[in-house]
N, C-alpha and C. Protein backbone atom coordinates (compact mmCIF):
# COMPACT_ATOMS: atom_id res chain seq x y z
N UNK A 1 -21.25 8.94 -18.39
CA UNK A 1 -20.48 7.73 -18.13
C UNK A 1 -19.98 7.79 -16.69
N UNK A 2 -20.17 6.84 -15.94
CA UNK A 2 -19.79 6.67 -14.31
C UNK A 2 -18.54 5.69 -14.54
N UNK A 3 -18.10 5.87 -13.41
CA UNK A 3 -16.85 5.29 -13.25
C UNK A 3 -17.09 4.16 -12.03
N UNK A 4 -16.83 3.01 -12.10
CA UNK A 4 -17.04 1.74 -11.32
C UNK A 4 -16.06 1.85 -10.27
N UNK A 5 -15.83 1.89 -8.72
CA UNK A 5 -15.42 2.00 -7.71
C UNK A 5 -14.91 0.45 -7.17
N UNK A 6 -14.07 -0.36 -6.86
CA UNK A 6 -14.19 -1.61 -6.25
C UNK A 6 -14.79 -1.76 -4.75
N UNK A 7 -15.15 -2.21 -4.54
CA UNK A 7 -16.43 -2.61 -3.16
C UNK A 7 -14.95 -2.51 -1.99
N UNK A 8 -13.92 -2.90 -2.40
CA UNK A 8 -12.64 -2.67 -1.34
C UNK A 8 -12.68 -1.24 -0.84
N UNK A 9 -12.21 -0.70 -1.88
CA UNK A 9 -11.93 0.86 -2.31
C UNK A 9 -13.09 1.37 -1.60
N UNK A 10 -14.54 1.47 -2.25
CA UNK A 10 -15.28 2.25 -1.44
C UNK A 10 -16.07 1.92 -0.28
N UNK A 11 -15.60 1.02 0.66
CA UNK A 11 -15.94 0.97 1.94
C UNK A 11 -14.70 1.34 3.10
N UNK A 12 -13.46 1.88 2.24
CA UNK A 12 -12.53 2.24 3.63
C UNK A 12 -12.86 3.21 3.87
N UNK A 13 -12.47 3.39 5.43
CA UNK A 13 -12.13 4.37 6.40
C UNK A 13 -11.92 5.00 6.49
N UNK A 14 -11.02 5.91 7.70
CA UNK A 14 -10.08 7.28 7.29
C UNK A 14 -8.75 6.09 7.19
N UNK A 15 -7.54 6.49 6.83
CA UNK A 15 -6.49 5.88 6.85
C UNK A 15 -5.99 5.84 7.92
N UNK A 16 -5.24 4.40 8.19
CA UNK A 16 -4.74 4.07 10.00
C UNK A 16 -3.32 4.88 10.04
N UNK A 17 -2.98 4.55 11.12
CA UNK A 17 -1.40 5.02 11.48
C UNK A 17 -0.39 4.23 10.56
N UNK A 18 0.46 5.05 9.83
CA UNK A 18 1.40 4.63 9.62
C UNK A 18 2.20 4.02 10.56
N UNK A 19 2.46 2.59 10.35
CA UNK A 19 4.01 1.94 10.86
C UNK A 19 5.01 2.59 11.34
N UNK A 20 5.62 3.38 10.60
CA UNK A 20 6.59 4.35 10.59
C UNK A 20 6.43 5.13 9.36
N UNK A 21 7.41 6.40 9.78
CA UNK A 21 7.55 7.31 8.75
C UNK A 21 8.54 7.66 8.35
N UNK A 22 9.53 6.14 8.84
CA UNK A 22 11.29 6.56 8.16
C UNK A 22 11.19 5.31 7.04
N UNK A 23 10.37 4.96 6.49
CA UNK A 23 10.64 4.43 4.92
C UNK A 23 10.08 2.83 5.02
N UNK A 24 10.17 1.37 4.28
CA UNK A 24 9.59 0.80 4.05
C UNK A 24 10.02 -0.24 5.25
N UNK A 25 8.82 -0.71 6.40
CA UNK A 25 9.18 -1.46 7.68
C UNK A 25 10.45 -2.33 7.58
N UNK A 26 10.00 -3.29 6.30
CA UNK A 26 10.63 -4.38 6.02
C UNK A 26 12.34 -4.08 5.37
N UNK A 27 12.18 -3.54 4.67
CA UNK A 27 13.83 -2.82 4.19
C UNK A 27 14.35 -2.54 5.24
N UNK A 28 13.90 -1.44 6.08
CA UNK A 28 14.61 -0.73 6.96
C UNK A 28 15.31 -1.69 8.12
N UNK A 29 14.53 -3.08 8.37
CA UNK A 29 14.96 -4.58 9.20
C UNK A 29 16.09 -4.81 8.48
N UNK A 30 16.05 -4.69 7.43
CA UNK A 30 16.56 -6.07 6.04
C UNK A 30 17.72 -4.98 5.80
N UNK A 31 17.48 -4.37 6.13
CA UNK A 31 19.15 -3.26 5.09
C UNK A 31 18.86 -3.16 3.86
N UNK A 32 17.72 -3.19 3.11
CA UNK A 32 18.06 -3.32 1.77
C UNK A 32 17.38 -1.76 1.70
N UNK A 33 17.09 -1.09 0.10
CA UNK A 33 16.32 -0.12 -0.26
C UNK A 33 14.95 -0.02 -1.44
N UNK A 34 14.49 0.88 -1.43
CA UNK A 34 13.01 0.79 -1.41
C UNK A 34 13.13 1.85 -2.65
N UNK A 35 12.19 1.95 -3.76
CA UNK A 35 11.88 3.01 -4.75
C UNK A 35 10.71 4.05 -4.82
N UNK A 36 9.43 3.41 -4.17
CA UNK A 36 8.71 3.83 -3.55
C UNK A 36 7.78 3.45 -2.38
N UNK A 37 7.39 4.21 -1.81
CA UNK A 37 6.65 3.57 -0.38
C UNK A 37 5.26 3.41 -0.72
N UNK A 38 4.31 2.49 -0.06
CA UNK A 38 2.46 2.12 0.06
C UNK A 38 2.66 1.93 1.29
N UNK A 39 1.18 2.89 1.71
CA UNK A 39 1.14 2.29 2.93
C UNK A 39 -0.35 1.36 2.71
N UNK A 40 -0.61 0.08 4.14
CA UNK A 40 -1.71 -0.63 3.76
C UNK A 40 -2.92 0.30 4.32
N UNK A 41 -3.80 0.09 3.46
CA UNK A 41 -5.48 0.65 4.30
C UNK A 41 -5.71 0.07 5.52
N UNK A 42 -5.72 -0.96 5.67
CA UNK A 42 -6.39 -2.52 6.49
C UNK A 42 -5.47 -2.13 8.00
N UNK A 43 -4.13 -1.75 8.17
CA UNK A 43 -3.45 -1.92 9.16
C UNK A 43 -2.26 -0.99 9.51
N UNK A 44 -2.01 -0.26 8.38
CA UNK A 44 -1.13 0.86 8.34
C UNK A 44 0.44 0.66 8.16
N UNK A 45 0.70 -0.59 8.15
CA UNK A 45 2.24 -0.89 7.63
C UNK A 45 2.47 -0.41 6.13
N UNK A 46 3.58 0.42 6.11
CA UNK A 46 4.52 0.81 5.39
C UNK A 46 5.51 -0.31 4.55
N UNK A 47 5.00 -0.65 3.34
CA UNK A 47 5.96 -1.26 2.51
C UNK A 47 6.82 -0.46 1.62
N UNK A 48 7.29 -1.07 0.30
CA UNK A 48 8.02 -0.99 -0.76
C UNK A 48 7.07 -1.55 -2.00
N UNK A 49 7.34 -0.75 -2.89
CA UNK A 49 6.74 -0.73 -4.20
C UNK A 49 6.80 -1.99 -5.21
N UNK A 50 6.16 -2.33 -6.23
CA UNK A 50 6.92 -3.15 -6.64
C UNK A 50 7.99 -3.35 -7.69
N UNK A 51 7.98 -2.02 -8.10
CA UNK A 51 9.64 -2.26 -8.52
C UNK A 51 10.95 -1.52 -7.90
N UNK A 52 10.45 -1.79 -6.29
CA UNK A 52 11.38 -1.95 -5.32
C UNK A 52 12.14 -3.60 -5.63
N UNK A 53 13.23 -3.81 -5.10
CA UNK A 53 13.41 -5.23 -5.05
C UNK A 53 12.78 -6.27 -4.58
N UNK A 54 12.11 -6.16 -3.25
CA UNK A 54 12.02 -7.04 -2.16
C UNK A 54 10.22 -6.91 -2.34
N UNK A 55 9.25 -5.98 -2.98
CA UNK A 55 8.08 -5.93 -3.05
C UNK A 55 7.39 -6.30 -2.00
N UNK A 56 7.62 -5.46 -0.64
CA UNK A 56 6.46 -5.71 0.50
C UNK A 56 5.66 -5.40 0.67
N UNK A 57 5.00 -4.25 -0.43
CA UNK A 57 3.84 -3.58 0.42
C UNK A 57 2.91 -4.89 -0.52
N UNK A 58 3.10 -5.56 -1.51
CA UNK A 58 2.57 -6.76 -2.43
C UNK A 58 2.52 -8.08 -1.73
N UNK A 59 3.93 -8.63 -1.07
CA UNK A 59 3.93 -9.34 -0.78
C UNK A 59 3.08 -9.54 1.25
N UNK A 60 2.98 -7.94 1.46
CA UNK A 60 2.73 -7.98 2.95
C UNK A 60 0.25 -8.50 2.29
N UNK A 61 0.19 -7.66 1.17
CA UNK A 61 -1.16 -8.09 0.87
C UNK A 61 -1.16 -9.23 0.61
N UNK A 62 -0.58 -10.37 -0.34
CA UNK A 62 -0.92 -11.74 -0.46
C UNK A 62 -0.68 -12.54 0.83
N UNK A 63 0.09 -11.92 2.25
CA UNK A 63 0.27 -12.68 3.11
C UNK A 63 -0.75 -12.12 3.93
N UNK A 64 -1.81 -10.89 4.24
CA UNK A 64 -2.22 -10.95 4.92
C UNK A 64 -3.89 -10.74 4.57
N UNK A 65 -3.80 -10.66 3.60
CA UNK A 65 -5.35 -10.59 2.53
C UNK A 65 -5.72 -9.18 2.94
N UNK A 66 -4.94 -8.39 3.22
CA UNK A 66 -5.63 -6.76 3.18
C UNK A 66 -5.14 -6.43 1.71
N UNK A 67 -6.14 -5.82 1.18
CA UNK A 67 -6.42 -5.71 -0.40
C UNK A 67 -6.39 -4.43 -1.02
N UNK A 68 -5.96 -3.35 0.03
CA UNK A 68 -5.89 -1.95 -0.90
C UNK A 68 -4.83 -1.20 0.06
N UNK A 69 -4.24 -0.73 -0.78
CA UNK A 69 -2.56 0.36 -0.52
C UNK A 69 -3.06 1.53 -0.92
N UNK A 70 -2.78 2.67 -0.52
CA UNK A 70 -2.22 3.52 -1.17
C UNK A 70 -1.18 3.90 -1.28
N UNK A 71 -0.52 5.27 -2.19
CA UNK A 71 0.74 5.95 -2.28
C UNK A 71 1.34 6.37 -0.98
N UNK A 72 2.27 6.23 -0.53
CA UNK A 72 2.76 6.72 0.82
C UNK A 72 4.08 8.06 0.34
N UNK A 73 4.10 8.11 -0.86
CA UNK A 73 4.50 9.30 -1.68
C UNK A 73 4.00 10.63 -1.47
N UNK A 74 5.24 11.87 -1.06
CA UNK A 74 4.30 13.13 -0.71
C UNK A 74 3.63 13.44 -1.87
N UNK A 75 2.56 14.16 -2.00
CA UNK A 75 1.37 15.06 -3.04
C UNK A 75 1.25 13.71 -3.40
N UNK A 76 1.23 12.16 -3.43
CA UNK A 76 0.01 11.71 -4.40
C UNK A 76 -0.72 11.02 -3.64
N UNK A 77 -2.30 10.41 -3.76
CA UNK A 77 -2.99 10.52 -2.62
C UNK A 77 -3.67 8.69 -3.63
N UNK A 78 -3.48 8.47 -4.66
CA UNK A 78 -3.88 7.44 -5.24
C UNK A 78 -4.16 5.67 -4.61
N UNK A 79 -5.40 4.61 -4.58
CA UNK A 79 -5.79 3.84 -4.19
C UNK A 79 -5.30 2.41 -5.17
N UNK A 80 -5.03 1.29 -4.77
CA UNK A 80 -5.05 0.22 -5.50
C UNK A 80 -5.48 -1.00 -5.13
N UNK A 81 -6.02 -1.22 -5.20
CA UNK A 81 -6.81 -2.91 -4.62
C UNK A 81 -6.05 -3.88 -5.22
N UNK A 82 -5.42 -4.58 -4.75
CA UNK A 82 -4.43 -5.80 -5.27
C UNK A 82 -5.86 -6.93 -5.79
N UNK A 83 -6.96 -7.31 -5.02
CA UNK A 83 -7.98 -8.18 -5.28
C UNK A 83 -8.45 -7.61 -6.61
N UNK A 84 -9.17 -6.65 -6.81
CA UNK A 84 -9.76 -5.77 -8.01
C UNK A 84 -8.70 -5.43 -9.27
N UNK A 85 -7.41 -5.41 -9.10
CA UNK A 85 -6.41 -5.27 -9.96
C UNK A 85 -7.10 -3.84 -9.89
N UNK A 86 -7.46 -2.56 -9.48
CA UNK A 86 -7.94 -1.35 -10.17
C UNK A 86 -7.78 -0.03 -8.51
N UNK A 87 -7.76 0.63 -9.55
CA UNK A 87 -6.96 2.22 -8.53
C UNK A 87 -8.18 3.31 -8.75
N UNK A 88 -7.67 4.04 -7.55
CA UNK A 88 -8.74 4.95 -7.93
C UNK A 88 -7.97 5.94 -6.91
């Protein structure tokens, strides 16, 4: 049994520069706080999770059509395609 990859997922890159590495771009503007961090594949901004309050690393994909995050969490290294609904 193979496991199906989304066409997002397996055509990235190496991963870009993080935005920053003091926590989620948009919070850190906003004053508010964050539960966990994604950073984007597509451009390297640093959001907030979505059951952060403010959900940017979600809301930064429906505004800019880059379609896969990963964990910006130390040790986990996990993929999610917002288009594909699927992780890898």
């Amino acid at each position: 049994m193979t496991s199906a990859v989304c066409q997002h997922i397996a055509e990235l890159g190496p991963d870009p520069t993080p935005s920053t590495l003091d926590g989620c771009e948009d919070c850190l503007a906003q004053d508010t706080g964050w539960v966990h961090l994604r950073l984007c594949l597509a451009c390297g901004k640093v959001g907030c999770c979505d059951s952060s309050p403010e959900k940017h690393a979600s809301r930064h994909a429906a505004g800019s059509g880059h379609p896969v995050i990963r964990s910006f969490e130390p040790g986990e290294n996990w993929r999610w395609c917002f288009v594909d609904q699927t992780s890898a």
